[in-house]
N, C-alpha and C. Protein backbone atom coordinates (compact mmCIF):
# COMPACT_ATOMS: atom_id res chain seq x y z
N UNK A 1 123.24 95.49 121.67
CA UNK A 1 123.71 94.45 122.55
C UNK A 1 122.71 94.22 123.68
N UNK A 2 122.02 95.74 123.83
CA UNK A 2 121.28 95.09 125.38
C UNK A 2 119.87 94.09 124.78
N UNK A 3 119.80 94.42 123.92
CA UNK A 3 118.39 93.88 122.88
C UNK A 3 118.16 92.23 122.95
N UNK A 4 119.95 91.84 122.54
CA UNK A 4 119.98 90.81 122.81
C UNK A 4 120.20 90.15 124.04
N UNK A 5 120.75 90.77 124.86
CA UNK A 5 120.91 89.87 126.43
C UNK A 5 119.37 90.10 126.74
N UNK A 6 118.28 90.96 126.38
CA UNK A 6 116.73 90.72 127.17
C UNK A 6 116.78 89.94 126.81
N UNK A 7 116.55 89.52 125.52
CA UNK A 7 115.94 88.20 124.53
C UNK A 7 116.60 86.86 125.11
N UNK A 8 117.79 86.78 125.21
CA UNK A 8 118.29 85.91 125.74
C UNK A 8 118.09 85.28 126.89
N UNK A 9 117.60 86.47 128.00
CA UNK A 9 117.13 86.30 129.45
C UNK A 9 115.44 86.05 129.80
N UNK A 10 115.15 86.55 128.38
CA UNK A 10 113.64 85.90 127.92
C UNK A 10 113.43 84.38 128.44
N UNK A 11 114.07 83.67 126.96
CA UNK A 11 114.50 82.35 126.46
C UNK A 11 114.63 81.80 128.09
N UNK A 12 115.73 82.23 128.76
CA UNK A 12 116.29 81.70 129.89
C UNK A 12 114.91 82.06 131.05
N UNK A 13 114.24 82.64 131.29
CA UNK A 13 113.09 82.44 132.26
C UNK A 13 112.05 82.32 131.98
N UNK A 14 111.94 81.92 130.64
CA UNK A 14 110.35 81.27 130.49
C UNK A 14 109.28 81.60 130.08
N UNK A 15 109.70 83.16 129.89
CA UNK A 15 108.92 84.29 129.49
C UNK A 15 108.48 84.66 128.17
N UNK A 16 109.29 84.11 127.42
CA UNK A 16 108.99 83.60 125.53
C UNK A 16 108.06 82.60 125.69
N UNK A 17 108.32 81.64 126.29
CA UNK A 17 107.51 80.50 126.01
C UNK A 17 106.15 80.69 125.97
N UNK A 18 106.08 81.21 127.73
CA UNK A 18 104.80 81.60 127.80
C UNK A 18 103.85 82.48 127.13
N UNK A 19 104.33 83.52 126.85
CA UNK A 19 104.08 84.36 125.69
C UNK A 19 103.46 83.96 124.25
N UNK A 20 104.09 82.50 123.95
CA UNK A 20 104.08 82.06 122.68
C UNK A 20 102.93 81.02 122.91
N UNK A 21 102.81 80.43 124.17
CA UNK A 21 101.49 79.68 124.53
C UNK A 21 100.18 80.46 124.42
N UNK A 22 100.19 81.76 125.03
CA UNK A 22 99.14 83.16 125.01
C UNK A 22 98.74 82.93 123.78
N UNK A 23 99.95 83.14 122.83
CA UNK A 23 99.42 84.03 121.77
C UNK A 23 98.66 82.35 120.37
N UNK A 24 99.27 81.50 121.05
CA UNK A 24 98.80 80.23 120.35
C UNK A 24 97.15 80.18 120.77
N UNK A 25 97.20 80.38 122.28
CA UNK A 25 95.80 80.18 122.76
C UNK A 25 94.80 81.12 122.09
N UNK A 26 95.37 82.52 122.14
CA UNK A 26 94.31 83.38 121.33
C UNK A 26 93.57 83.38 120.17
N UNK A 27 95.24 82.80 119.45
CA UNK A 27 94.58 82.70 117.98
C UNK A 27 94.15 81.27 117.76
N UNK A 28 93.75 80.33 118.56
CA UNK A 28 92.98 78.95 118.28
C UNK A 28 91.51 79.91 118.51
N UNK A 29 91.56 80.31 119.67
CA UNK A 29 90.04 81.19 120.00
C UNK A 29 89.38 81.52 119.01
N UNK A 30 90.20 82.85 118.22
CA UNK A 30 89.94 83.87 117.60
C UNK A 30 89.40 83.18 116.11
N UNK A 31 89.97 81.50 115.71
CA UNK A 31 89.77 80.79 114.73
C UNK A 31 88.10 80.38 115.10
N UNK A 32 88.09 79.68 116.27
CA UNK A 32 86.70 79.12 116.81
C UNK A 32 85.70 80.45 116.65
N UNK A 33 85.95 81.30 116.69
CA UNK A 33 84.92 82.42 116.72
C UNK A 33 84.73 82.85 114.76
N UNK A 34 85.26 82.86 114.93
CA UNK A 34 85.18 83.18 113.03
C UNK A 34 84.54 82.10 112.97
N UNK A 35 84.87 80.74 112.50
CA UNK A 35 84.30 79.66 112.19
C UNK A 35 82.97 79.72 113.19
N UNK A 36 82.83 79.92 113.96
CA UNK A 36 81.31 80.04 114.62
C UNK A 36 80.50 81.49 113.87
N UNK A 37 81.39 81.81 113.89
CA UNK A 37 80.49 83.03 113.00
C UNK A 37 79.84 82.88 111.67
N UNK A 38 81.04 82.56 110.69
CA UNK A 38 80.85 82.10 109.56
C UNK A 38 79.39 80.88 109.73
N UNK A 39 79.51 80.18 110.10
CA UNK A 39 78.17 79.22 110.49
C UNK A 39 76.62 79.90 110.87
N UNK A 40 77.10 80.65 111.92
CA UNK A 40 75.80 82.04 111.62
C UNK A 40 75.35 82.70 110.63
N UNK A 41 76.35 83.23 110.01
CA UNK A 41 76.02 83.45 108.93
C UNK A 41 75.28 82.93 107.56
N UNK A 42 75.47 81.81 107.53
CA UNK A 42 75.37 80.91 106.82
C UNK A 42 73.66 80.42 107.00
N UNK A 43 73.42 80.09 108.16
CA UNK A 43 72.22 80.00 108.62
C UNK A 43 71.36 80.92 108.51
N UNK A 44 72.18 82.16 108.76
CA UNK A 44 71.38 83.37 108.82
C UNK A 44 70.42 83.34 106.66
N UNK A 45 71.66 82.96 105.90
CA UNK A 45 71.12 83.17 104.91
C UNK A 45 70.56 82.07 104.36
N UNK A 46 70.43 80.95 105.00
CA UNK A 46 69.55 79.98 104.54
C UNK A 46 68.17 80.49 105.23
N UNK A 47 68.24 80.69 106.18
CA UNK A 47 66.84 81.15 106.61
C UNK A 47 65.92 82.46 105.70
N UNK A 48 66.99 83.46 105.68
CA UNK A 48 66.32 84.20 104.91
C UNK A 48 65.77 83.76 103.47
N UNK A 49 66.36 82.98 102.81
CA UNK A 49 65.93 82.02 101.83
C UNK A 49 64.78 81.08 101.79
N UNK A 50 64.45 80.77 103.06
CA UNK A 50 63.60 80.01 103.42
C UNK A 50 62.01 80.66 103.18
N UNK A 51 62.57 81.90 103.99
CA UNK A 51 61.13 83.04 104.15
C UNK A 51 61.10 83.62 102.83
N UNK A 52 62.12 83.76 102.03
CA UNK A 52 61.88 84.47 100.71
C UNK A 52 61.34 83.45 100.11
N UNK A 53 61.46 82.03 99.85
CA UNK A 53 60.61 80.82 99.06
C UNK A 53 58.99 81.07 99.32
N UNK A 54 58.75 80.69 100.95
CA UNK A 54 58.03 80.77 101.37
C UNK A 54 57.06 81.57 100.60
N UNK A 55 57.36 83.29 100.54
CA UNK A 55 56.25 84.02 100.00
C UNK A 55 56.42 83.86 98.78
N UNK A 56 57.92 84.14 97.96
CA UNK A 56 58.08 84.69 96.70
C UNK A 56 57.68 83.29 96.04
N UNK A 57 58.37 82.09 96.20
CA UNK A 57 58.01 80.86 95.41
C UNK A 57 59.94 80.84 95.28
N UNK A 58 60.06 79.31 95.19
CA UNK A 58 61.27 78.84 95.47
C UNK A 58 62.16 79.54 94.43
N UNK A 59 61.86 79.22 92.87
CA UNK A 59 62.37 79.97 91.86
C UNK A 59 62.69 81.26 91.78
N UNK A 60 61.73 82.14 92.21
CA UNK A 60 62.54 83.58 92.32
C UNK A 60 63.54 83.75 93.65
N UNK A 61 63.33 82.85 94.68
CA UNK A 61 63.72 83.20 96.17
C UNK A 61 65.34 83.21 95.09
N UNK A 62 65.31 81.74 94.24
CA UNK A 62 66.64 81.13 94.27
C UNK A 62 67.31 82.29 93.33
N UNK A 63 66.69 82.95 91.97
CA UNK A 63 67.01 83.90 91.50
C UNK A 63 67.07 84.99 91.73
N UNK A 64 66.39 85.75 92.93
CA UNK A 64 66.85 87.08 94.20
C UNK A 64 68.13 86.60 94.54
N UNK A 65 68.34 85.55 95.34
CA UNK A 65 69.65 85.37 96.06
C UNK A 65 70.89 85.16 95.10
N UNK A 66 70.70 84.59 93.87
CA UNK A 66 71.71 84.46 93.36
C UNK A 66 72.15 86.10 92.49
N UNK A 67 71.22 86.26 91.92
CA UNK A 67 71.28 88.32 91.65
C UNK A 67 72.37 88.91 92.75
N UNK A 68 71.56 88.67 93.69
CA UNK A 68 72.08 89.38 95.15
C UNK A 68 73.38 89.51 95.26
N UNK A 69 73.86 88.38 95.12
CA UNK A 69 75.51 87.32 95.89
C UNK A 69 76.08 87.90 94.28
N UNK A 70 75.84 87.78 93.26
CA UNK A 70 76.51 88.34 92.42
C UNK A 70 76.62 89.61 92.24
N UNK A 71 75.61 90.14 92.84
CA UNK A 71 75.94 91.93 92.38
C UNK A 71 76.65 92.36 93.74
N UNK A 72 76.53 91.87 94.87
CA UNK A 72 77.66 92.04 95.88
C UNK A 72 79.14 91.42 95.45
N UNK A 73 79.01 90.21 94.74
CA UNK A 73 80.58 90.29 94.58
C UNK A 73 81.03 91.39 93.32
N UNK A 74 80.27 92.11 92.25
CA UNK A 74 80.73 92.83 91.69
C UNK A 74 80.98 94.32 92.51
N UNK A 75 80.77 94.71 93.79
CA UNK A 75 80.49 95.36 94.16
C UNK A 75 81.97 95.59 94.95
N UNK A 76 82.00 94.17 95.40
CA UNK A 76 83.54 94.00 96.14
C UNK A 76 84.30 94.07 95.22
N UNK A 77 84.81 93.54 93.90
CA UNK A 77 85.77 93.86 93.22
C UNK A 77 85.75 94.85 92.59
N UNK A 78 84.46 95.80 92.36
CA UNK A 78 84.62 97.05 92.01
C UNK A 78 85.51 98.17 93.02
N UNK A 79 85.10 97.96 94.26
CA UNK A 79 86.00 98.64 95.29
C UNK A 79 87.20 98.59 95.44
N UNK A 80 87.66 97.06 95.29
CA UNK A 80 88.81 96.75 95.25
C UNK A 80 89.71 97.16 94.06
N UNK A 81 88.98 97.42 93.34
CA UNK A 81 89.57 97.45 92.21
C UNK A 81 90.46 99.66 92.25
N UNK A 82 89.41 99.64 92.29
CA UNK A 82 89.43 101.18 93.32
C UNK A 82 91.11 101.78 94.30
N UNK A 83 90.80 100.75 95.31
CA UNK A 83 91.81 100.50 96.41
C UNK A 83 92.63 100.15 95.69
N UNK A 84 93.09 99.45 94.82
CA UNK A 84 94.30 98.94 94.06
C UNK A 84 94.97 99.63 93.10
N UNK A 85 94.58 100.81 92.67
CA UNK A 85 94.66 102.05 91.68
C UNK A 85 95.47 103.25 93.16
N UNK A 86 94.83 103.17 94.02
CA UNK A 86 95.36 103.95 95.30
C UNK A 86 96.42 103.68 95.64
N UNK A 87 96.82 102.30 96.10
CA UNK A 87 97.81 101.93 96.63
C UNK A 87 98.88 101.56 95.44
N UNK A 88 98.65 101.16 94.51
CA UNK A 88 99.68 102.05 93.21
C UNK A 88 100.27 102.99 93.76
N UNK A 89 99.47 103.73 93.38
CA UNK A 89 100.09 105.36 93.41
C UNK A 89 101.40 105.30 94.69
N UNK A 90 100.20 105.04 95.74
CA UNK A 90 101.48 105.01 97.21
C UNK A 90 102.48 104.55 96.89
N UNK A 91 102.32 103.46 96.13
CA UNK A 91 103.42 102.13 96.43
C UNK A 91 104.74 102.89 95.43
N UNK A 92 104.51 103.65 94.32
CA UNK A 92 105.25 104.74 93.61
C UNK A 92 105.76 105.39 94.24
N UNK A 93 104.89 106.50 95.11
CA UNK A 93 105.46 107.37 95.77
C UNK A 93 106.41 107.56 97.01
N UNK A 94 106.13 106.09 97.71
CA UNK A 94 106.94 105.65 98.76
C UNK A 94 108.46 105.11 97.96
N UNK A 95 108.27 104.33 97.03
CA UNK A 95 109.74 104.04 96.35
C UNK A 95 110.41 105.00 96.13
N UNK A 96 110.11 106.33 95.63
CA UNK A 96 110.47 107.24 95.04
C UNK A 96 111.10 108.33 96.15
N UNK A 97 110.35 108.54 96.79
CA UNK A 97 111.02 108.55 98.07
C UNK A 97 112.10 108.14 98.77
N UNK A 98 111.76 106.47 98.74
CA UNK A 98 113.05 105.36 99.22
C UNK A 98 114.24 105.89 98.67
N UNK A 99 113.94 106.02 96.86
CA UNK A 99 115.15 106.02 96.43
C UNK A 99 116.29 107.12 96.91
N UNK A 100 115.69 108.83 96.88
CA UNK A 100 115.82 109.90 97.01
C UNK A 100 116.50 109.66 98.28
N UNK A 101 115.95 108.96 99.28
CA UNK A 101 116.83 109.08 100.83
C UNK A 101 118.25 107.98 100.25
N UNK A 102 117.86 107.06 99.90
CA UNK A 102 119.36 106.45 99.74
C UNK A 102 120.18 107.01 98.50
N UNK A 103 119.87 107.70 97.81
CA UNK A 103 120.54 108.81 96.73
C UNK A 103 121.22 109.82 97.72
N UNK A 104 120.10 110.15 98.45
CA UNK A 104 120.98 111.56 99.39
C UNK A 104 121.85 111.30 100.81
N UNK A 105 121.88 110.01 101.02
CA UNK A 105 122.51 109.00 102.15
C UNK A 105 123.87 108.76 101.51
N UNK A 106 123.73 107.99 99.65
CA UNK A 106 124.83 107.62 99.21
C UNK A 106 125.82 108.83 99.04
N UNK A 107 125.06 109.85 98.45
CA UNK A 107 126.01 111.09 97.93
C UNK A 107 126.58 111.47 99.46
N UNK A 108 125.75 111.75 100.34
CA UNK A 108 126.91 112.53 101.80
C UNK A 108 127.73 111.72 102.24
N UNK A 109 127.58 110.04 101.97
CA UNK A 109 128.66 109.23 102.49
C UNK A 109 130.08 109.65 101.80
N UNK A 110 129.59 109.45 100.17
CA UNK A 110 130.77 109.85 99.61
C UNK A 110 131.37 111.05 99.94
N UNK A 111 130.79 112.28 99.91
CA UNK A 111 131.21 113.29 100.29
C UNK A 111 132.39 113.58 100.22
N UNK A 112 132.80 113.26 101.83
CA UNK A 112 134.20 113.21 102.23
C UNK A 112 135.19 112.54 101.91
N UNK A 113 135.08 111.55 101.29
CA UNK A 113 135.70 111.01 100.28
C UNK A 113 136.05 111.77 98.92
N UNK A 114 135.22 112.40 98.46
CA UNK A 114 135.74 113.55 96.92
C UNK A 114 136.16 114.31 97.58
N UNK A 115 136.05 115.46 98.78
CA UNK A 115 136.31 116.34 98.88
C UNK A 115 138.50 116.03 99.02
N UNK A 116 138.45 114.65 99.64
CA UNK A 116 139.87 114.94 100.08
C UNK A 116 140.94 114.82 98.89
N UNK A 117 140.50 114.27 97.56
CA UNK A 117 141.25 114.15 96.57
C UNK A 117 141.63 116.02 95.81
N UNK A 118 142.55 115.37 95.01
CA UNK A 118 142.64 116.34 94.27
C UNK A 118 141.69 117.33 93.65
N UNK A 119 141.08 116.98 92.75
CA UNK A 119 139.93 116.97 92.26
C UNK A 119 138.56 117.60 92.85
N UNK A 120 138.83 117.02 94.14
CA UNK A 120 137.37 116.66 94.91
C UNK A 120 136.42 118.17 94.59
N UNK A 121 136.38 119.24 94.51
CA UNK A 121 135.53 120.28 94.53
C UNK A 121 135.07 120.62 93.38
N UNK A 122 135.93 119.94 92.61
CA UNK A 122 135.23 120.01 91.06
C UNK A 122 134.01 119.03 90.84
N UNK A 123 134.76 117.72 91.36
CA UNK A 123 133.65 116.15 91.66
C UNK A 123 132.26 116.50 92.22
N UNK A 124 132.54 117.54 92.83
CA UNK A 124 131.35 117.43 93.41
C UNK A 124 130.63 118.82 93.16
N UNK A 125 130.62 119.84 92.64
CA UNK A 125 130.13 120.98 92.09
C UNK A 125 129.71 120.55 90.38
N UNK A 126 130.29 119.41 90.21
CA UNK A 126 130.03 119.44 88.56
C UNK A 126 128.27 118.14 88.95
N UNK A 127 128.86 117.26 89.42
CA UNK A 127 127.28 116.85 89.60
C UNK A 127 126.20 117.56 90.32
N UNK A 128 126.92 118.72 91.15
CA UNK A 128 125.46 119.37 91.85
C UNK A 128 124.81 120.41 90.45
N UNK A 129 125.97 120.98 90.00
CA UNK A 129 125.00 121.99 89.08
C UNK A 129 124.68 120.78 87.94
N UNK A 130 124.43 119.97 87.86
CA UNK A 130 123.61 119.16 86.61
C UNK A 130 122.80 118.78 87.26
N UNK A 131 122.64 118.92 88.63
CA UNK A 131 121.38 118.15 89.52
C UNK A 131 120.61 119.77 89.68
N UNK A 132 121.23 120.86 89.86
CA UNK A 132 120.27 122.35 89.72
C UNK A 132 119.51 122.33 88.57
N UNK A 133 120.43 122.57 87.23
CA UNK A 133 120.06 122.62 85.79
C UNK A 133 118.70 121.85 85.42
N UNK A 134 118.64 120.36 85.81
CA UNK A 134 117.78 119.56 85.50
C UNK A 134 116.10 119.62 86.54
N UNK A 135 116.90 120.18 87.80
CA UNK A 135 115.77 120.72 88.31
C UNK A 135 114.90 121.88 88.03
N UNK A 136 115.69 123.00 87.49
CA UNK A 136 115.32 123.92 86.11
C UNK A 136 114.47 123.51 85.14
N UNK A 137 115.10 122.42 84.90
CA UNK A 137 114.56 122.03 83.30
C UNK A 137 113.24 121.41 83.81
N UNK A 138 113.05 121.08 84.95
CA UNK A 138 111.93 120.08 85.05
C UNK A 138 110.77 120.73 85.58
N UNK A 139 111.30 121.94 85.66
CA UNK A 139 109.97 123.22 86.54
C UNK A 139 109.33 123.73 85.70
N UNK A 140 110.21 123.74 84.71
CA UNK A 140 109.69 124.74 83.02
C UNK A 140 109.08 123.84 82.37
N UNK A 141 109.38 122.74 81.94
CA UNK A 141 108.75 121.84 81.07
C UNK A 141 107.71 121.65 80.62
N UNK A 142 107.03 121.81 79.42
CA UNK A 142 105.13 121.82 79.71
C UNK A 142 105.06 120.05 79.64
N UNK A 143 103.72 120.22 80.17
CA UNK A 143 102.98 119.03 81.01
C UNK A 143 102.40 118.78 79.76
N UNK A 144 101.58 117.64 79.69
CA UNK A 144 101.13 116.94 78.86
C UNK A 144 99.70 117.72 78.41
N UNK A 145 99.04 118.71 79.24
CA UNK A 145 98.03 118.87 79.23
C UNK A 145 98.02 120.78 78.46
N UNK A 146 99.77 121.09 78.12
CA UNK A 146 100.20 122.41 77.76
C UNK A 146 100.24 123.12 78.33
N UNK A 147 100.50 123.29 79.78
CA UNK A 147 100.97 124.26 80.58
C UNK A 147 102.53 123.57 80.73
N UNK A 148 103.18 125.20 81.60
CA UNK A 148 104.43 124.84 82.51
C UNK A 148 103.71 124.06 83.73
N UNK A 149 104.75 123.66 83.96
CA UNK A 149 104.33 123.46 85.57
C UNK A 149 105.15 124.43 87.07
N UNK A 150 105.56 124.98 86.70
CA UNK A 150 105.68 126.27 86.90
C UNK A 150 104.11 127.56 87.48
N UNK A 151 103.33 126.92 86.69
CA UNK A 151 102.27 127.98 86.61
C UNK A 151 101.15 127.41 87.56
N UNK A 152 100.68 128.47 88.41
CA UNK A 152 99.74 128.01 89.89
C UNK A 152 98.50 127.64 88.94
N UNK A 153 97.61 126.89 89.42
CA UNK A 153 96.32 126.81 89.38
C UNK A 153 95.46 127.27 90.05
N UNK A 154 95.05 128.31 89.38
CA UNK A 154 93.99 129.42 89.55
C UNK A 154 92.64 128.84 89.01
C-alpha cells in the first residue's frame, strides 16, 4: 500500500514527469553518440582502405578487407555460438530449480490440509517415501559413461 501512495504522490508533484523527461533526454544523447560513433568508425575504415589501396593496389586492399569483415563475422558467430550452448545450460538449470521451489512451496501449502483429514499421515508419508526411494534409485543408477554416480572422481 505504501508503494502505491509514493507513486501516486509521484504523479501528483511532478516528479515522474520529470524523471521521464531525464531519462528521454539521455537516451536521445546516448543515440547521437552511437550514431556519431558509428560514423567514425566508418571513416575510420574507409581510410584505412584508402592507405591499404594506396600501397597494396585497389584489388587486394578490396580483397584484405573483405577476408577481414568476413573472418570477423565468423569469429562473432563462432563465440556466440559458444555463449548460446552456456546459457542453455543456465536457462535448464534455473527452470529446474524454478520448478523444485514451486514443487516444495506447493507440497507445504498443502500440508496442512492432508494432515487434518483422516487419512492425512498416510497422504503424506506414502508420497515422501516414493520421493526417498527414487532418490535412491537415482544415486545408484549407472551413467551413460558406466559408472554409478554414487562413485567420487578420483
Amino acid at each position: 500500500m505504501g508503494f502505491i501512495a509514493s507513486l501516486i504522490a509521484g504523479f501528483a508533484s511532478g516528479e515522474t514527469a520529470a524523471a521521464l523527461r531525464r531519462a528521454r533526454g539521455a537516451a536521445l544523447a546516448y543515440a547521437l553518440a552511437g550514431l556519431a560513433a558509428l560514423c567514425g568508425i566508418g571513416f575510420l575504415v574507409g581510410a584505412g582502405y584508402i592507405w591499404a589501396a594506396a600501397r597494396y593496389g585497389s584489388l587486394e586492399a578490396a580483397l584484405g578487407f573483405g577476408i577481414g569483415f568476413l573472418m570477423l563475422a565468423g569469429l562473432i558467430l563462432l563465440i556466440f555460438r559458444f555463449k548460446a550452448e552456456s546459457r542453455a545450460v543456465r536457462r535448464v538449470r534455473r527452470r529446474k530449480a524454478d520448478m523444485t521451489a514451486v514443487g516444495v512451496t506447493a507440497a507445504l501449502a498443502a500440508l496442512p490440509v492432508l494432515l487434518r483429514g483422516k487419512s492425512g499421515l498416510g497422504a503424506v508419508l506414502g508420497p515422501a517415501a516414493a520421493l526417498a526411494a527414487y532418490a535412491i534409485y537415482r544415486e545408484n543408477v549407472k551413467r551413460d559413461d558406466g559408472e554409478t554416480a554414487d562413485k567420487d572422481d578420483d
